[in-house]
Protein backbone atom coordinates (compact mmCIF):
# COMPACT_ATOMS: atom_id res chain seq x y z
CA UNK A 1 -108.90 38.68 44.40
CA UNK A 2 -108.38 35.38 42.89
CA UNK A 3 -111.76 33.52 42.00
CA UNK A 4 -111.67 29.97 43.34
CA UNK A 5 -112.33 27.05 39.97
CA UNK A 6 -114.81 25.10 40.63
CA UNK A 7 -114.62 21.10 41.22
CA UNK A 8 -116.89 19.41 39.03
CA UNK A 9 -118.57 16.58 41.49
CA UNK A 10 -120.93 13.73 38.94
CA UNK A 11 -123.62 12.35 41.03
CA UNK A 12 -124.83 8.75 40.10
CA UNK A 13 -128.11 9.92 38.24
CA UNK A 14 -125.88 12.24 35.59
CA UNK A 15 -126.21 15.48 37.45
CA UNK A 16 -123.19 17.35 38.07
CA UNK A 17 -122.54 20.08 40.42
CA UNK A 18 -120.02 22.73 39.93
CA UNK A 19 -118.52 23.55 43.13
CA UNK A 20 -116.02 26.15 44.05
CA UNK A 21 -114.12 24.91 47.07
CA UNK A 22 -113.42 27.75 49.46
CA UNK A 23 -111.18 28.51 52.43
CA UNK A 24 -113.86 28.46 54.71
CA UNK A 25 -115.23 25.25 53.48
CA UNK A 26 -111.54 23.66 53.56
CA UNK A 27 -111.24 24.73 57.38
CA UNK A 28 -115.31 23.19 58.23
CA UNK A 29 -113.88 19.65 55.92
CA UNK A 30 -110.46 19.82 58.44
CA UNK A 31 -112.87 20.48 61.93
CA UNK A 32 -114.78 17.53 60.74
CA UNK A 33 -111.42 15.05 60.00
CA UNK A 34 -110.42 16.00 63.19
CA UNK A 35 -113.83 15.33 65.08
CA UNK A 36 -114.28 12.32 63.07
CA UNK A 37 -110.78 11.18 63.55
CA UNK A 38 -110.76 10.51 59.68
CA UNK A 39 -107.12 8.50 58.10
CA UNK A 40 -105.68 11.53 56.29
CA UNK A 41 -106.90 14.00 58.25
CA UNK A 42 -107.92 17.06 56.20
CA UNK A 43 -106.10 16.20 53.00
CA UNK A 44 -108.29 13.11 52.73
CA UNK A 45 -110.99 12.57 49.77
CA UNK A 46 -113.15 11.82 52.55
CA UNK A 47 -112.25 15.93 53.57
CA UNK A 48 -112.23 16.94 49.82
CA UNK A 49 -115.86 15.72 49.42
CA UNK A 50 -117.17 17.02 52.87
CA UNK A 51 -116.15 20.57 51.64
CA UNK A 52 -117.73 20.10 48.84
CA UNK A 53 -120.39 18.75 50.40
CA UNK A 54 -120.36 21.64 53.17
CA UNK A 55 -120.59 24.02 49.89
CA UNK A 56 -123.61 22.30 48.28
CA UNK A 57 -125.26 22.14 51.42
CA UNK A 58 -124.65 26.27 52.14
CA UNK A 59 -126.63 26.72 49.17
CA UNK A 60 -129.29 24.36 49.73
CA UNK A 61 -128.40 22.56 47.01
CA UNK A 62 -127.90 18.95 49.20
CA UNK A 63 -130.59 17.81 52.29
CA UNK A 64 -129.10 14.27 52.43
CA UNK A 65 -126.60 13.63 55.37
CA UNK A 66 -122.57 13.74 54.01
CA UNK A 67 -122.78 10.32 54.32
CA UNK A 68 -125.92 9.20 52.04
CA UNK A 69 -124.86 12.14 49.52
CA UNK A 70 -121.27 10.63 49.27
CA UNK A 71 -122.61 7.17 48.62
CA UNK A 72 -124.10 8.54 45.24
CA UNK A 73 -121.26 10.46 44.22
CA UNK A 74 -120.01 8.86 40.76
CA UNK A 75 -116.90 10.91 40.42
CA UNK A 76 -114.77 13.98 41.46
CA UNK A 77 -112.77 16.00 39.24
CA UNK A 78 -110.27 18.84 39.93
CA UNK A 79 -110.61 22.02 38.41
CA UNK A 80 -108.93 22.17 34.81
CA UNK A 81 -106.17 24.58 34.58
CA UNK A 82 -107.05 27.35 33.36
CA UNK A 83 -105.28 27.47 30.14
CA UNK A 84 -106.83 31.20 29.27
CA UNK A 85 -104.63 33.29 31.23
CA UNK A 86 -100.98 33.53 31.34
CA UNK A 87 -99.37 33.57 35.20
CA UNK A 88 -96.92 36.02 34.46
CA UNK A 89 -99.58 38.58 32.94
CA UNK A 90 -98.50 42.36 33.90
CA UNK A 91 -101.48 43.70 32.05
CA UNK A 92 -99.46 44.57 28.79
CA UNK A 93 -99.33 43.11 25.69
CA UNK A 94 -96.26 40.97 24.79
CA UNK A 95 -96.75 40.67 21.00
CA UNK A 96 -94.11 42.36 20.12
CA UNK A 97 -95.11 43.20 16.89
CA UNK A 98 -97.79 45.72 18.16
């Protein structure tokens, strides 16, 4: 199974969360567009930070409402890509020297 990357989310005093966006937490941020009738629906940053926010909150890690914890979010940043393993990667080696 694939592990998600995490989104790195900088709060306005420095501190910055790492926070793996899941499935689950994609389909509670798309309920809430649609309840909320949020422009963009789901693929909104509004949705992008309530499923982060829905993960932080999971692990007790956020008490505020989504609303006061978004107003002191500084910045969002999408996971890196991860430069360390190679897509096509059967398992051998490819140097073709060894």
């Amino acid at each position: 199974m694939a592990k998600t990357r995490p989104m790195t989310i900088t709060m306005d005093d420095g501190t910055e969360h790492k926070v793996p966006i899941t499935a689950f937490a994609q389909m509670k941020a798309e309920d809430k567009a649609q309840r909320e009738g949020w422009a963009g629906g789901f693929q909104s940053l509004r949705a992008t930070m309530y499923a982060a926010y829905w993960m932080l909150r999971s692990r007790h890690q956020v008490t505020d409402g989504f609303e006061r914890w978004a107003s002191h979010v500084d910045g969002i940043a999408a996971p890196a890509p991860d430069d360390d393993t190679d897509a096509n990667d059967d398992g051998e080696d490819d140097d073709p020297k060894s």
